[in-house]
C-alpha atoms as a PDB file:
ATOM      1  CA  UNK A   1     120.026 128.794 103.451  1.00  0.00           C
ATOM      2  CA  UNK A   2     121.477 128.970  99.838  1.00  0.00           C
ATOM      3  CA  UNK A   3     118.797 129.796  97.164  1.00  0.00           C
ATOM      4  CA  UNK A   4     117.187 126.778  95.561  1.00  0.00           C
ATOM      5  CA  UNK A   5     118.324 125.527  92.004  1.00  0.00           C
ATOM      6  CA  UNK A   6     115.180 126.750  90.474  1.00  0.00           C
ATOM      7  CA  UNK A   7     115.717 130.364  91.476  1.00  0.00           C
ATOM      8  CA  UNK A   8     119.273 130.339  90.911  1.00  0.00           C
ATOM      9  CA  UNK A   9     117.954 128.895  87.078  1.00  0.00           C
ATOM     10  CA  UNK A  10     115.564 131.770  86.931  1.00  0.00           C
ATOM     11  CA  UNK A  11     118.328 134.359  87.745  1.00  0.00           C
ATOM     12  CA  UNK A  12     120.410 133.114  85.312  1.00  0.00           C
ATOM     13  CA  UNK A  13     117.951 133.214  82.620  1.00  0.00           C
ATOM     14  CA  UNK A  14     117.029 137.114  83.440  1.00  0.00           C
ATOM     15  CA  UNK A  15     120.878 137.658  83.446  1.00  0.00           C
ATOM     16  CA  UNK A  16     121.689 136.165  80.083  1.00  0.00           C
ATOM     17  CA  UNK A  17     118.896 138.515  78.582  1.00  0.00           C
ATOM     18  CA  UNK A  18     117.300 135.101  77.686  1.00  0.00           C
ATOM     19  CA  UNK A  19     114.031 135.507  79.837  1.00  0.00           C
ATOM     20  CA  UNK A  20     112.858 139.373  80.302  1.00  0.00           C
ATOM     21  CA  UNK A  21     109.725 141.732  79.429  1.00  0.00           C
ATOM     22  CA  UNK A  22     108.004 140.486  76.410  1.00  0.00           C
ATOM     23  CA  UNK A  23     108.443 142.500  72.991  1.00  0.00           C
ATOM     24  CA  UNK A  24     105.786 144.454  71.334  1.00  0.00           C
ATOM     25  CA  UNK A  25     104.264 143.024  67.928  1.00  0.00           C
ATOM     26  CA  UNK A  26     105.974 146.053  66.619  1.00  0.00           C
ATOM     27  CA  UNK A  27     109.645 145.627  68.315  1.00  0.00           C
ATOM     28  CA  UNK A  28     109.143 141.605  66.917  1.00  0.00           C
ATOM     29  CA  UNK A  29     108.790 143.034  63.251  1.00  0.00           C
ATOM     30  CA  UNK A  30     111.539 145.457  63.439  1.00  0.00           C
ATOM     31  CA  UNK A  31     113.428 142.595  64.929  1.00  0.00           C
ATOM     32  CA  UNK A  32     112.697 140.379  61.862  1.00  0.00           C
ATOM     33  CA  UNK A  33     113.223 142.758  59.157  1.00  0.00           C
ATOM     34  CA  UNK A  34     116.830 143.581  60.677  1.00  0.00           C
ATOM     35  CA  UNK A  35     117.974 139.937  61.500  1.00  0.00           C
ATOM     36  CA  UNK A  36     118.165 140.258  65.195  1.00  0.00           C
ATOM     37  CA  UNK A  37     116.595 137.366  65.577  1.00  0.00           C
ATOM     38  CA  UNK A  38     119.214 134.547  63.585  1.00  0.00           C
ATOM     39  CA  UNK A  39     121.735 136.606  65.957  1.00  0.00           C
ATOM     40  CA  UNK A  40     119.802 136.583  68.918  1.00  0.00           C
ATOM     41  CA  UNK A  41     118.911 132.818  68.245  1.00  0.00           C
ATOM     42  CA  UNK A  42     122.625 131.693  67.874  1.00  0.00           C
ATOM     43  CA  UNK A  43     123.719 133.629  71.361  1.00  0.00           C
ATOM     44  CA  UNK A  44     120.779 132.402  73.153  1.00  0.00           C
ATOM     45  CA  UNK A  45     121.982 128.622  72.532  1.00  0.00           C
ATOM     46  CA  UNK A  46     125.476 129.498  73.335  1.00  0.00           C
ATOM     47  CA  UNK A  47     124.057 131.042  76.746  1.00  0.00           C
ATOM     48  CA  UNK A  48     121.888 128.033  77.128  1.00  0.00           C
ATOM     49  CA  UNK A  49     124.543 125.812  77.204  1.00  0.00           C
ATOM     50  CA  UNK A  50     126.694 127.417  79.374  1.00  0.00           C
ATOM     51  CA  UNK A  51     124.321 127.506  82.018  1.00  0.00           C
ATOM     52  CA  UNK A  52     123.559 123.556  81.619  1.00  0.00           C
ATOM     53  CA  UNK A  53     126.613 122.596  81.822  1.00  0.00           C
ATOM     54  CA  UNK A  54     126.996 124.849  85.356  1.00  0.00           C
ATOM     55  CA  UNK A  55     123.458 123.453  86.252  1.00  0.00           C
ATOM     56  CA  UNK A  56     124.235 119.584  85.865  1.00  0.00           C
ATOM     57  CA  UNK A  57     126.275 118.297  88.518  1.00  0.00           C
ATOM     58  CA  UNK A  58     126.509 114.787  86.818  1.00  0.00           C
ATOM     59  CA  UNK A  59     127.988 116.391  83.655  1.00  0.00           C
ATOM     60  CA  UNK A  60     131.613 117.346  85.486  1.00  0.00           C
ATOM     61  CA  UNK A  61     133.299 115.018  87.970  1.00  0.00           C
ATOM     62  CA  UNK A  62     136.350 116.658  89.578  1.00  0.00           C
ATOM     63  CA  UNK A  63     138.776 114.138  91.294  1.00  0.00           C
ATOM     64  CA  UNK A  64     139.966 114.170  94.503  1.00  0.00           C
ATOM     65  CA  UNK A  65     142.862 116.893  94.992  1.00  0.00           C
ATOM     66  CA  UNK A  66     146.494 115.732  95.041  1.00  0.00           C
ATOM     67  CA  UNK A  67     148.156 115.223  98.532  1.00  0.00           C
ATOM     68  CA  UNK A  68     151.662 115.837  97.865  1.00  0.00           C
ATOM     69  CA  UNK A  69     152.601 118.565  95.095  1.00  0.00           C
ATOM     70  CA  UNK A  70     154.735 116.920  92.691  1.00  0.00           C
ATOM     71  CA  UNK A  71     156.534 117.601  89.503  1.00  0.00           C
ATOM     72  CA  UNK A  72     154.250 115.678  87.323  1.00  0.00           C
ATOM     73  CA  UNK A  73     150.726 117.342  88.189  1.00  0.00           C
ATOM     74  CA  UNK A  74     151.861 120.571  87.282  1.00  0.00           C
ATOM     75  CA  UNK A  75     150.565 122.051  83.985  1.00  0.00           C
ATOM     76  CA  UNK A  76     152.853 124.280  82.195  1.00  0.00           C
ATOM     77  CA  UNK A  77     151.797 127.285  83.878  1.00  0.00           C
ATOM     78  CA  UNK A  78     153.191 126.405  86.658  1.00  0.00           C
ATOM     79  CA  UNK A  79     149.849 125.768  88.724  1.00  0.00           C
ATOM     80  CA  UNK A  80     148.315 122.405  89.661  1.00  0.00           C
ATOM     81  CA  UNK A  81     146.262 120.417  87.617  1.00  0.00           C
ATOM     82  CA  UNK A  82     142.702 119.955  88.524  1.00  0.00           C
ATOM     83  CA  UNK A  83     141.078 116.561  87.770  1.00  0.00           C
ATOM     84  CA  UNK A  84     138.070 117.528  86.304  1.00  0.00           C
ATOM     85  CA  UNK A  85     136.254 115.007  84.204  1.00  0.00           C
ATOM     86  CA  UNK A  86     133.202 114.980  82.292  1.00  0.00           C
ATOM     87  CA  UNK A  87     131.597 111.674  82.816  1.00  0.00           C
ATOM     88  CA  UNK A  88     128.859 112.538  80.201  1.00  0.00           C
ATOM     89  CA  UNK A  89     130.682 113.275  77.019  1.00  0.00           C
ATOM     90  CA  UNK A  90     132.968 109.951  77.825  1.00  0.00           C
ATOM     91  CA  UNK A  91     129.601 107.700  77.842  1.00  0.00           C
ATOM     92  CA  UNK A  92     128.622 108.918  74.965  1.00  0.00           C
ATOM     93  CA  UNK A  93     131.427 108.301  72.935  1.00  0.00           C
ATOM     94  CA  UNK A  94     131.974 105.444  74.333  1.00  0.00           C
ATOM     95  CA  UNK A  95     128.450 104.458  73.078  1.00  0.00           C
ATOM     96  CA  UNK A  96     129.212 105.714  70.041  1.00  0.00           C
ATOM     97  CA  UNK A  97     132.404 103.434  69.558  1.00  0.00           C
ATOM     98  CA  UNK A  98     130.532 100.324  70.483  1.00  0.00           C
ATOM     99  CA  UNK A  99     127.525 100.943  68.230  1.00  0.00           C
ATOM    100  CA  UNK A 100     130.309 100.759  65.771  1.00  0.00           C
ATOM    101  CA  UNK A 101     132.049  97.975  66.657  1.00  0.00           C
ATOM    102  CA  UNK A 102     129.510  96.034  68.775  1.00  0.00           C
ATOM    103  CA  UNK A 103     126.587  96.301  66.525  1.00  0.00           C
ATOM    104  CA  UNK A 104     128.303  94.998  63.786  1.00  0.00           C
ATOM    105  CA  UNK A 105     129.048  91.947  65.357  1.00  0.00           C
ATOM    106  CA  UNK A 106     125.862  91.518  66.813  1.00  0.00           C
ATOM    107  CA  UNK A 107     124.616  91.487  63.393  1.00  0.00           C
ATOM    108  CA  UNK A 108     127.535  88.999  62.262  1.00  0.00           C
ATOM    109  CA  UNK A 109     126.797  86.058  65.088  1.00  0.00           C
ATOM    110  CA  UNK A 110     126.009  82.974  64.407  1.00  0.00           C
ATOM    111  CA  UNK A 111     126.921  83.600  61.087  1.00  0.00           C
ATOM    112  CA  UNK A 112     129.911  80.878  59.966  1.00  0.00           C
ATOM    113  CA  UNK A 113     131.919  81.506  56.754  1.00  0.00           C
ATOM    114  CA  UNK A 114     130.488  83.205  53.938  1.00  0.00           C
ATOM    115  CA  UNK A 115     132.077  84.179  50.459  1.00  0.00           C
ATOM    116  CA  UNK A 116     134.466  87.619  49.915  1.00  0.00           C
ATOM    117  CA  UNK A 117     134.491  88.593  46.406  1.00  0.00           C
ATOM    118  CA  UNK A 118     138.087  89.445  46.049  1.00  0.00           C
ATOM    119  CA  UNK A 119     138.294  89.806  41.815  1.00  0.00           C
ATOM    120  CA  UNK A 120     139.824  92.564  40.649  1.00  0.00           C
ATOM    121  CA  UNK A 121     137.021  95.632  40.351  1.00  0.00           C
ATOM    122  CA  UNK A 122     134.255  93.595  41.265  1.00  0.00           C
ATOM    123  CA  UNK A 123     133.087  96.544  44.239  1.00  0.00           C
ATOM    124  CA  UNK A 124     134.002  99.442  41.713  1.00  0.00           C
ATOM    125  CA  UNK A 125     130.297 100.324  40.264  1.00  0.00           C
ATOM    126  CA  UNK A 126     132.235 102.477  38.507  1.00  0.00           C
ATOM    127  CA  UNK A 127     133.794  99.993  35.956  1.00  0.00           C
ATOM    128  CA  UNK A 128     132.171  98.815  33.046  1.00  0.00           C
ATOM    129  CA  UNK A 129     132.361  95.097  32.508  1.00  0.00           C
ATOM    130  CA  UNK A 130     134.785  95.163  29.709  1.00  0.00           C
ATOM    131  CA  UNK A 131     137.126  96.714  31.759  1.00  0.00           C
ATOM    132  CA  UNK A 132     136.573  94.724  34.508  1.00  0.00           C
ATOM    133  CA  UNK A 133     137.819  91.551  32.701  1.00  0.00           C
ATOM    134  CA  UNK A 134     140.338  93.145  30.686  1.00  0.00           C
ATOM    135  CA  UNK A 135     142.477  94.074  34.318  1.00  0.00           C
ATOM    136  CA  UNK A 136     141.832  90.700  35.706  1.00  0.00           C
ATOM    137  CA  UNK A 137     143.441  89.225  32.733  1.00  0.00           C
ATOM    138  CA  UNK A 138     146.312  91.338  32.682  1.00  0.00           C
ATOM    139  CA  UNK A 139     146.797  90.566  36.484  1.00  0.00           C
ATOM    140  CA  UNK A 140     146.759  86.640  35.823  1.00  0.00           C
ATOM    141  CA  UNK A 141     148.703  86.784  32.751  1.00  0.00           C
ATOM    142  CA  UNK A 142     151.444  89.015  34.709  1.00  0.00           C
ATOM    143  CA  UNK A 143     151.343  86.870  38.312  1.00  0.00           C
ATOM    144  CA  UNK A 144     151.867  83.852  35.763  1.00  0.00           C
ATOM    145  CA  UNK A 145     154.704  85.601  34.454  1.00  0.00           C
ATOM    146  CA  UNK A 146     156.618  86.178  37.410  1.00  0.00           C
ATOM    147  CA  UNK A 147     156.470  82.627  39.060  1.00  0.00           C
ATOM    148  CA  UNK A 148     157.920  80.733  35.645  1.00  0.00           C
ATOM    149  CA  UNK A 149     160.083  82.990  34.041  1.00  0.00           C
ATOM    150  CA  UNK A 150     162.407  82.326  37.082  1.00  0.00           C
ATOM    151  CA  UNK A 151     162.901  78.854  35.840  1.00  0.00           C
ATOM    152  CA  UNK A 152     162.172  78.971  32.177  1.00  0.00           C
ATOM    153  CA  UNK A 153     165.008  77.126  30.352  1.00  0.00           C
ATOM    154  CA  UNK A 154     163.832  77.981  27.299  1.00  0.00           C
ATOM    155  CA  UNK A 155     163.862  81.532  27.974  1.00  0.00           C
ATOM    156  CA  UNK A 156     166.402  83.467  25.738  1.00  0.00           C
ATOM    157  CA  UNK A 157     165.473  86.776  26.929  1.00  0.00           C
ATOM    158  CA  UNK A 158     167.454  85.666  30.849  1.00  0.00           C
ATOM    159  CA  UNK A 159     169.969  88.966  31.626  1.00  0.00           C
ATOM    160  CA  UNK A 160     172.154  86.384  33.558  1.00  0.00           C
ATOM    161  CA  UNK A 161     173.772  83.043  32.760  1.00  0.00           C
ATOM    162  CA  UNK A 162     175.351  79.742  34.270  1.00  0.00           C
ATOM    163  CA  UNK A 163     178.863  80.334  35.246  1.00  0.00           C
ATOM    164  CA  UNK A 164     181.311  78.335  37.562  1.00  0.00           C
ATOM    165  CA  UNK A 165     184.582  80.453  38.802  1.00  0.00           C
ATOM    166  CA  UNK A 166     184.003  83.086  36.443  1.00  0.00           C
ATOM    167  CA  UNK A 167     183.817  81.000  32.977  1.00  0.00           C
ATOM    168  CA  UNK A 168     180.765  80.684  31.042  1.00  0.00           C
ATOM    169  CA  UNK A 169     179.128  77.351  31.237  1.00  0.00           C
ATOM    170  CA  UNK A 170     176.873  77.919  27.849  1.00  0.00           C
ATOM    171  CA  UNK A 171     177.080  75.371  25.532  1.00  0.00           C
ATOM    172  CA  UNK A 172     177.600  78.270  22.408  1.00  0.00           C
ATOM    173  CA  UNK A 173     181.058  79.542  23.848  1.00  0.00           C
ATOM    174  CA  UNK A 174     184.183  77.982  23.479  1.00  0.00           C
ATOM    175  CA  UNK A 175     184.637  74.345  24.786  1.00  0.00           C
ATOM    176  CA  UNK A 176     186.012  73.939  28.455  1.00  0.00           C
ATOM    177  CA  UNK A 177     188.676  71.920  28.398  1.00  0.00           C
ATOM    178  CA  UNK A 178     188.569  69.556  32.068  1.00  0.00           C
ATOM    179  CA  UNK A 179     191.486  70.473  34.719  1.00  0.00           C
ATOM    180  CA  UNK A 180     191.688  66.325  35.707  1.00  0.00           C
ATOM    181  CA  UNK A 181     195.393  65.167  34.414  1.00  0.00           C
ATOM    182  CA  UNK A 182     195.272  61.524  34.744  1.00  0.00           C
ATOM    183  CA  UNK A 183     198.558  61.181  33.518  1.00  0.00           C
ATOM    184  CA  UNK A 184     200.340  60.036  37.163  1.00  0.00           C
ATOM    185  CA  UNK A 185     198.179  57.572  38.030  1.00  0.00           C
ATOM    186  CA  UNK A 186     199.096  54.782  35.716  1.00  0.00           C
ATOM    187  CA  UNK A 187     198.980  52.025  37.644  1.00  0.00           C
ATOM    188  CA  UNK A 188     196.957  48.910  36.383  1.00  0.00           C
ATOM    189  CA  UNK A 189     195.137  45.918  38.071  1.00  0.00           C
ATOM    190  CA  UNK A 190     198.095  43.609  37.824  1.00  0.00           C
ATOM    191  CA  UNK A 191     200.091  46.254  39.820  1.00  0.00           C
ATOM    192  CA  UNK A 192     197.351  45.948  42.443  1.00  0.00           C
ATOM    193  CA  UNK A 193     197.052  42.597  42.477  1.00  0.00           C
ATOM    194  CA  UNK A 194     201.102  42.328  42.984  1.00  0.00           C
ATOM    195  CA  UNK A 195     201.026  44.133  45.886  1.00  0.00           C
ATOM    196  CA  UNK A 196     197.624  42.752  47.732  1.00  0.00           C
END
């Protein structure tokens, strides 16, 4: 029969140099004044954790081996990929994500509306109030701005003008003379009266 977890724990521990014959009070001092001790403290978690993860058999899941080889289970080695998944680290980032997500909206039900401050600097501690109110009246003054000075007849300062097929229609050029000759058509109401 195999040896029992415990013992195969215990032999683990004696072979990592983690459990083993005590130290003498003068060995510990020596130990202290050299800084053994931060050293040994950092490799003794890094062997701790080794043998956890080889102890827990709920922290790695391997899935069930592949019955046909094929091209797309092959790493790039050459050799077959194992399935081996670690079911532990997944729940707890999975936790993680919805105490970030979830929580929030735990704390948001039943909660309807509610006003968003969107002025300009109004979450900026940083801001003095002057300078708070001196941006936001630049903004409105400049989104005013844009929406009439697109239609603003009065404007002088407009880079394009009014033409039709290529001629200037401003009033300050020279006059446009009409292309209508009415000249042909000289026929009166008696002449349509003749004829009707």
């Amino acid at each position: 029969m195999p040896p029992s977890q415990l013992k195969r724990l215990k032999a683990s521990l004696r072979e990592q140099g983690i459990v083993g014959p005590q130290q003498s009070k003068k060995q510990k001092k020596q130990n202290a004044q050299n800084g053994v001790n931060k050293e040994k403290k950092i490799k003794r978690s890094v062997a701790l954790n080794g043998i956890r993860d080889q102890f827990n058999p709920f922290e790695i899941k391997q899935s069930k081996a592949p019955k046909f080889e094929v091209t797309s289970n092959k790493t790039l080695s050459g050799r077959i990929s194992k399935g081996i998944k670690k079911p532990g680290v997944a729940r707890g980032l999975a936790e993680e994500n919805r105490r970030k997500t979830l929580l929030l909206e735990m704390q948001r039900r039943n909660r309807v509306g509610g006003i968003i401050d969107k002025r300009f600097g109004e979450n900026d501690p940083s801001m003095a109030p002057e300078d708070k109110m001196l941006e936001r009246f630049t903004q409105e003054k400049q989104r005013g701005h844009k929406n009439s000075s697109a239609f603003d007849l009065e404007d002088d300062d407009t880079p394009g003008e009014l033409t039709h097929m290529g001629q200037s229609l401003s009033l300050d050029g020279p006059t446009i003379r009409d292309d209508y000759d009415g000249e042909d058509l000289e026929l009166s109401d008696a002449d349509d009266h003749e004829r009707g």
